[in-house]
PDB file of N, CA and C in Angstrom:
ATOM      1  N   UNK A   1     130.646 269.210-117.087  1.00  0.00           N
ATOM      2  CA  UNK A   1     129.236 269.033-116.787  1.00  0.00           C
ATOM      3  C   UNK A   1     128.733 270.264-116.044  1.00  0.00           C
ATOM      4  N   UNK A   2     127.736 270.993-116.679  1.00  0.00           N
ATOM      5  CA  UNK A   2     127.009 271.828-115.772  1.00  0.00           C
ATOM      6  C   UNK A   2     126.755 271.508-114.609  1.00  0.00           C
ATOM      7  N   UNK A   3     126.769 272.442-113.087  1.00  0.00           N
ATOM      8  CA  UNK A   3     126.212 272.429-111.847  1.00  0.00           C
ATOM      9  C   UNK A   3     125.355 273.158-111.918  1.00  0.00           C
ATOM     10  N   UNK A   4     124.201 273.240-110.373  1.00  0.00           N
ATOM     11  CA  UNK A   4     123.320 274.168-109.864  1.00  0.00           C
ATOM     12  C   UNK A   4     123.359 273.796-108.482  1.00  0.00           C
ATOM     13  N   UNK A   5     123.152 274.665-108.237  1.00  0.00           N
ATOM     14  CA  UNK A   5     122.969 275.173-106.384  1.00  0.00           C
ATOM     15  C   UNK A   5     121.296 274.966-105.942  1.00  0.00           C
ATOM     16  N   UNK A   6     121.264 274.601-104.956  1.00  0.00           N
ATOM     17  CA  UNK A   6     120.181 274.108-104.178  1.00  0.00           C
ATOM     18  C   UNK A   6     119.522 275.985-103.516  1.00  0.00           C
ATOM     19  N   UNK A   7     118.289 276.418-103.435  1.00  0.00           N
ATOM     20  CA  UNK A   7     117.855 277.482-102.510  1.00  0.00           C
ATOM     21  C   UNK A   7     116.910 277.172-101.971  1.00  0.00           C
ATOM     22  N   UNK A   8     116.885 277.177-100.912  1.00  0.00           N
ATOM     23  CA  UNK A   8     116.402 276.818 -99.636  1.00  0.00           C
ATOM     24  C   UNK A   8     115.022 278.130 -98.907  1.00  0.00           C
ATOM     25  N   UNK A   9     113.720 278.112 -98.733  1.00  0.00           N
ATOM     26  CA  UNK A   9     113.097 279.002 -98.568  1.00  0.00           C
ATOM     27  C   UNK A   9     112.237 278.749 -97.213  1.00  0.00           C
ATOM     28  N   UNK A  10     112.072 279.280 -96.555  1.00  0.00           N
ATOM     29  CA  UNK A  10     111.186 278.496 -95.007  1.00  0.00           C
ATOM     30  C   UNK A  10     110.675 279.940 -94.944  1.00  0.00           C
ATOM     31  N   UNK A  11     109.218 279.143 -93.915  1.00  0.00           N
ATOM     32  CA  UNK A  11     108.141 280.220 -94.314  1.00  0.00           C
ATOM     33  C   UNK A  11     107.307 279.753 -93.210  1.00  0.00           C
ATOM     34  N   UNK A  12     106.308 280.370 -92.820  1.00  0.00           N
ATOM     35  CA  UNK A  12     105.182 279.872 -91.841  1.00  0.00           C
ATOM     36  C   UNK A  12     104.118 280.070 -92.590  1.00  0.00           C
ATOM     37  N   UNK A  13     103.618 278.554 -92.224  1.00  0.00           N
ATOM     38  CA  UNK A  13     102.069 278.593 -92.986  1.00  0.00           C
ATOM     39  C   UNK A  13     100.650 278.589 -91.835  1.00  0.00           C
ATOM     40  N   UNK A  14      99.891 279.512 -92.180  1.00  0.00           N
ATOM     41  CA  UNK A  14      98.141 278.959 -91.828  1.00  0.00           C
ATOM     42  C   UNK A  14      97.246 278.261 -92.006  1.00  0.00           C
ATOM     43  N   UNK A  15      97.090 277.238 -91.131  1.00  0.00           N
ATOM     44  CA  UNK A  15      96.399 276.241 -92.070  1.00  0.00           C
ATOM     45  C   UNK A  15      94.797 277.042 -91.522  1.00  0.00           C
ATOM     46  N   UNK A  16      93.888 276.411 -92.546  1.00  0.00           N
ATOM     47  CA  UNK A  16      92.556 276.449 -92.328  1.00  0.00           C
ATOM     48  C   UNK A  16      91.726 276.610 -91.168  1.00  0.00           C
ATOM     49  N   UNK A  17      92.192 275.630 -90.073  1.00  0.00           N
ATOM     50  CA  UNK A  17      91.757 275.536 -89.034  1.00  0.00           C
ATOM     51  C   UNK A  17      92.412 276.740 -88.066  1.00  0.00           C
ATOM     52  N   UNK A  18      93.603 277.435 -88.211  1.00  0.00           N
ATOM     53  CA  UNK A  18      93.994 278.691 -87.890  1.00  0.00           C
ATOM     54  C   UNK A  18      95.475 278.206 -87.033  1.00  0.00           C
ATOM     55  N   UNK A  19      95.999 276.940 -87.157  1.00  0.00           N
ATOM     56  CA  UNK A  19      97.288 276.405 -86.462  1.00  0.00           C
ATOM     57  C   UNK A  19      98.068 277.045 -87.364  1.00  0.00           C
ATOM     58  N   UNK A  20      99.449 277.376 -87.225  1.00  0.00           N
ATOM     59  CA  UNK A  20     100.776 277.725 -87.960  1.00  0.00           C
ATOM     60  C   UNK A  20     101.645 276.401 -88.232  1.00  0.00           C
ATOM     61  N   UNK A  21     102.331 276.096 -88.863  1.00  0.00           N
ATOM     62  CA  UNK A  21     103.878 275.006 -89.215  1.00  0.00           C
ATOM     63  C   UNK A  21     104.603 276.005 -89.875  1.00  0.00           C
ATOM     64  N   UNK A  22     105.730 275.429 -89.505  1.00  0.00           N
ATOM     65  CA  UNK A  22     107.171 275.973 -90.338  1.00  0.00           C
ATOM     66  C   UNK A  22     107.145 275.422 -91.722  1.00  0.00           C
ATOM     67  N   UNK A  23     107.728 275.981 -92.956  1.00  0.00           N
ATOM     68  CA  UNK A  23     107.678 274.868 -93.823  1.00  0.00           C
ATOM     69  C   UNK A  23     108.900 275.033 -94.511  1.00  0.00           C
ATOM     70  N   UNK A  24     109.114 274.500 -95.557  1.00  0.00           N
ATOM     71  CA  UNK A  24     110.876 274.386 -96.158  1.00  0.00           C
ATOM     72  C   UNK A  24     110.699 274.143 -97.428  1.00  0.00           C
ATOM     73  N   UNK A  25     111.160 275.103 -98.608  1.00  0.00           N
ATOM     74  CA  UNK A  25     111.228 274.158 -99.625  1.00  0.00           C
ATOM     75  C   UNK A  25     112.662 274.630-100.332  1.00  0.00           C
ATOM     76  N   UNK A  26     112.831 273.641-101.313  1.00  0.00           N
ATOM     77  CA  UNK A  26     114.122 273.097-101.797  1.00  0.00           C
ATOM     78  C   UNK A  26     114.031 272.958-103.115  1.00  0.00           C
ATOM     79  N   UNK A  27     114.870 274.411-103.762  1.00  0.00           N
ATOM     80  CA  UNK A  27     114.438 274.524-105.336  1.00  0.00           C
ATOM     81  C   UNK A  27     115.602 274.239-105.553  1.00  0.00           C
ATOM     82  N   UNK A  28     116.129 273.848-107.181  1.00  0.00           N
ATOM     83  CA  UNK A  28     117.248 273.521-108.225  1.00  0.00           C
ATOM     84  C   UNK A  28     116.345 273.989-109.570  1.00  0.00           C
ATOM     85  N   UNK A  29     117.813 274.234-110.200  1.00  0.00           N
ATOM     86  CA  UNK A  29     117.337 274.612-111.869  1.00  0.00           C
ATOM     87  C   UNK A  29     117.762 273.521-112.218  1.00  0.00           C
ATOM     88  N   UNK A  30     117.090 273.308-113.642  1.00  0.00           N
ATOM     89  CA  UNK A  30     118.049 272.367-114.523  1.00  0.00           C
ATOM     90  C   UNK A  30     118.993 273.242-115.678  1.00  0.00           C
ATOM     91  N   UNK A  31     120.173 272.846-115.103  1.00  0.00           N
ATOM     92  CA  UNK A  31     120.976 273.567-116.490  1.00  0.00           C
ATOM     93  C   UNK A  31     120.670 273.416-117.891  1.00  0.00           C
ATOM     94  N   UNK A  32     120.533 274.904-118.501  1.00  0.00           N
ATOM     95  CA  UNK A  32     120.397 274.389-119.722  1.00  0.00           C
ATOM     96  C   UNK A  32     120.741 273.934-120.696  1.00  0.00           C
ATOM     97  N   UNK A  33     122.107 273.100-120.552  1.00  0.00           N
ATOM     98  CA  UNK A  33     122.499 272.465-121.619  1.00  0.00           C
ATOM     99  C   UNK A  33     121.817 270.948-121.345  1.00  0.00           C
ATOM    100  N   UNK A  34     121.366 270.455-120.197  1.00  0.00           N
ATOM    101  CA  UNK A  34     120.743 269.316-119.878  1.00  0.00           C
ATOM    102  C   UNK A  34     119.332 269.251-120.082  1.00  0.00           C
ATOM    103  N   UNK A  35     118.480 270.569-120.075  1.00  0.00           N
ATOM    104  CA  UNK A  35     117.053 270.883-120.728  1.00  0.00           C
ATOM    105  C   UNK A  35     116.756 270.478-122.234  1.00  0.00           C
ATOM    106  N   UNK A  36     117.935 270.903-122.682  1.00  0.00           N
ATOM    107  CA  UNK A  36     117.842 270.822-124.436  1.00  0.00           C
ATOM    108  C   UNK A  36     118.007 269.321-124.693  1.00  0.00           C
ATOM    109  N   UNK A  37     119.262 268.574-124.041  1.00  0.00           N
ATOM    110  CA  UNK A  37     119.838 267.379-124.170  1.00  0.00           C
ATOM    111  C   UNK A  37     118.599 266.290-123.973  1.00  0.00           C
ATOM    112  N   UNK A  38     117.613 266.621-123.042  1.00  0.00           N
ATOM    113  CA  UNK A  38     116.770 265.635-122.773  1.00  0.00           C
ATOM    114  C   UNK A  38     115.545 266.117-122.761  1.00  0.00           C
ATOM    115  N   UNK A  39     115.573 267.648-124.043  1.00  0.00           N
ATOM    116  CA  UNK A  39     114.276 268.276-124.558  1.00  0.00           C
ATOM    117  C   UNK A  39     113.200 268.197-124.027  1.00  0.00           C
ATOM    118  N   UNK A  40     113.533 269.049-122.933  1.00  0.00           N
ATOM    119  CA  UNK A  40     112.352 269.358-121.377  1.00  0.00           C
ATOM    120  C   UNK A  40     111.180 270.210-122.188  1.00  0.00           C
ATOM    121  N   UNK A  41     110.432 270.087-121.549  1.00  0.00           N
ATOM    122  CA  UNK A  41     109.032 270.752-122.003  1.00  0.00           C
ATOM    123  C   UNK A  41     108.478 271.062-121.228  1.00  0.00           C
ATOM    124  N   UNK A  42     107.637 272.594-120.698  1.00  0.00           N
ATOM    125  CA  UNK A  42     106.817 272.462-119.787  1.00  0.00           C
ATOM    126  C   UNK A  42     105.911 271.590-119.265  1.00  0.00           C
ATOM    127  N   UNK A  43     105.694 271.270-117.975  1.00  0.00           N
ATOM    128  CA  UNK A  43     105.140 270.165-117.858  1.00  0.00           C
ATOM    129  C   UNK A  43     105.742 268.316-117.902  1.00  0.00           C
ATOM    130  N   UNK A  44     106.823 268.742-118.079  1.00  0.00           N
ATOM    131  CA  UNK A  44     107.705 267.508-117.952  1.00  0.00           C
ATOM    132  C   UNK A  44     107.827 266.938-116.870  1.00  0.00           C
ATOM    133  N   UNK A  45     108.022 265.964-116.060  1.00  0.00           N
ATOM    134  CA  UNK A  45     108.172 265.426-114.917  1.00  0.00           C
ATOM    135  C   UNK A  45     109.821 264.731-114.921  1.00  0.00           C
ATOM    136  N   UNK A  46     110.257 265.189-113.985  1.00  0.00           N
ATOM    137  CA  UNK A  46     111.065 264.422-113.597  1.00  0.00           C
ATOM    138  C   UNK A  46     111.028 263.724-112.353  1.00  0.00           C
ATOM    139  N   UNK A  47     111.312 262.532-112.168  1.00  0.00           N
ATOM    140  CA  UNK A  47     111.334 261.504-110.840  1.00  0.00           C
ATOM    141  C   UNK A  47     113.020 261.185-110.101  1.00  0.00           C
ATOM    142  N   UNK A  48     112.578 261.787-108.687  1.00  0.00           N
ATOM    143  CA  UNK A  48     114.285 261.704-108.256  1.00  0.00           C
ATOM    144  C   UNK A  48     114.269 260.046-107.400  1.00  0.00           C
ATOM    145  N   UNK A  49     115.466 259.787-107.392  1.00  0.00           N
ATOM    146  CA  UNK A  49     115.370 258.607-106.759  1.00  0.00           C
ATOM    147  C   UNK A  49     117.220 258.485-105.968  1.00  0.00           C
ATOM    148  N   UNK A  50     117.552 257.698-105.220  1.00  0.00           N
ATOM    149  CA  UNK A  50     118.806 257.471-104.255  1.00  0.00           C
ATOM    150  C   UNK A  50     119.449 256.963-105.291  1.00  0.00           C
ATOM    151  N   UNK A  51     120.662 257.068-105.375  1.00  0.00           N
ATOM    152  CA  UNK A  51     121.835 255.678-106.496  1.00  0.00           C
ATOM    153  C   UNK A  51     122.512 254.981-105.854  1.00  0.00           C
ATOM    154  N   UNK A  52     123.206 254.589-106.120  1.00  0.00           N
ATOM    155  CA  UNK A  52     123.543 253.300-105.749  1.00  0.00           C
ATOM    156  C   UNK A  52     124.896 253.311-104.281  1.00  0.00           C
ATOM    157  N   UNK A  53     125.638 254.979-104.530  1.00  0.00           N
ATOM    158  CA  UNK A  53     126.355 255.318-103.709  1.00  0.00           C
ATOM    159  C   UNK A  53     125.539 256.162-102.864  1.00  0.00           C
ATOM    160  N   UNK A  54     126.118 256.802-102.131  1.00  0.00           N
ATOM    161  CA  UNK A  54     125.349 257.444-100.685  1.00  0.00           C
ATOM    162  C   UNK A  54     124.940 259.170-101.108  1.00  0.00           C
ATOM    163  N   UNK A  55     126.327 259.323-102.009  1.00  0.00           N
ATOM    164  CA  UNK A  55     126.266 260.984-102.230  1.00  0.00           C
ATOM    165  C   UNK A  55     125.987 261.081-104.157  1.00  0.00           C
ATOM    166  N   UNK A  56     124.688 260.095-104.709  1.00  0.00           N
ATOM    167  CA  UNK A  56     124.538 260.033-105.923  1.00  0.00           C
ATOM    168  C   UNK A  56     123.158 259.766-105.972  1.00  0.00           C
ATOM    169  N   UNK A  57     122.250 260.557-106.906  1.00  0.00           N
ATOM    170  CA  UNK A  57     121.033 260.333-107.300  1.00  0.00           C
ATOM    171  C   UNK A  57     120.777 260.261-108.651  1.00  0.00           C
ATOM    172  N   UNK A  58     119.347 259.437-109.459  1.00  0.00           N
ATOM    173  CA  UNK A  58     119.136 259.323-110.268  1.00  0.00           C
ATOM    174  C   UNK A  58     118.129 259.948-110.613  1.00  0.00           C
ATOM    175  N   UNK A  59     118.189 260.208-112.268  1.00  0.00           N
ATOM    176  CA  UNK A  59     117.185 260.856-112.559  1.00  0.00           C
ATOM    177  C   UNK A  59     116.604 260.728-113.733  1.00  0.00           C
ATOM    178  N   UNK A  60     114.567 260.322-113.533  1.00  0.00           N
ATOM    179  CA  UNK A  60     114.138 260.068-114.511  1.00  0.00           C
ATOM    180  C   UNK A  60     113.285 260.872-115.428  1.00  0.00           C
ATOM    181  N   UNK A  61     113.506 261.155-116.425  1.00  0.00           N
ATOM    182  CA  UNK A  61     112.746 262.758-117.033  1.00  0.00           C
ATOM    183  C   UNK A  61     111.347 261.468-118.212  1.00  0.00           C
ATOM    184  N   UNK A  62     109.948 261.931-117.617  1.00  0.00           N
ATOM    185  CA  UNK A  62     109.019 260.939-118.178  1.00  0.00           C
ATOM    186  C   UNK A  62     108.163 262.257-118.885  1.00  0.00           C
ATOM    187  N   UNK A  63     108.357 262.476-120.147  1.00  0.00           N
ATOM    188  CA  UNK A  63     107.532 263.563-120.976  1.00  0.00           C
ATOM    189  C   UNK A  63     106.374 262.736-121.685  1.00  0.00           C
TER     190      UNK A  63
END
């Protein structure tokens, strides 16, 4: 089974009103043998959700 690695990016933002926050985001690819398999399309959504064990998630691809 294909893996991917998590990258991690933090940044300071300005909001409007002129306050700063820290912010974080948390990218993954989808491998592409799993793109083709479940014939991703731009604009595809996928929905993450918890499973049933502690260190397992599910995943719903709604095109």
């Amino acid at each position: 089974m294909p893996s991917t690695t998590v990258q991690v990016t933090e940044s300071e933002v300005t909001t409007a009103d002129g306050e700063t926050r820290q912010t974080k985001q948390y990218r993954i690819t989808v491998p592409k043998q799993m793109a083709e398999f479940f014939d991703l399309s731009q604009g595809d959504e996928i929905e993450w959700s918890a499973g049933s064990a502690s260190n397992k998630i599910e995943l719903t691809v709604n095109d």
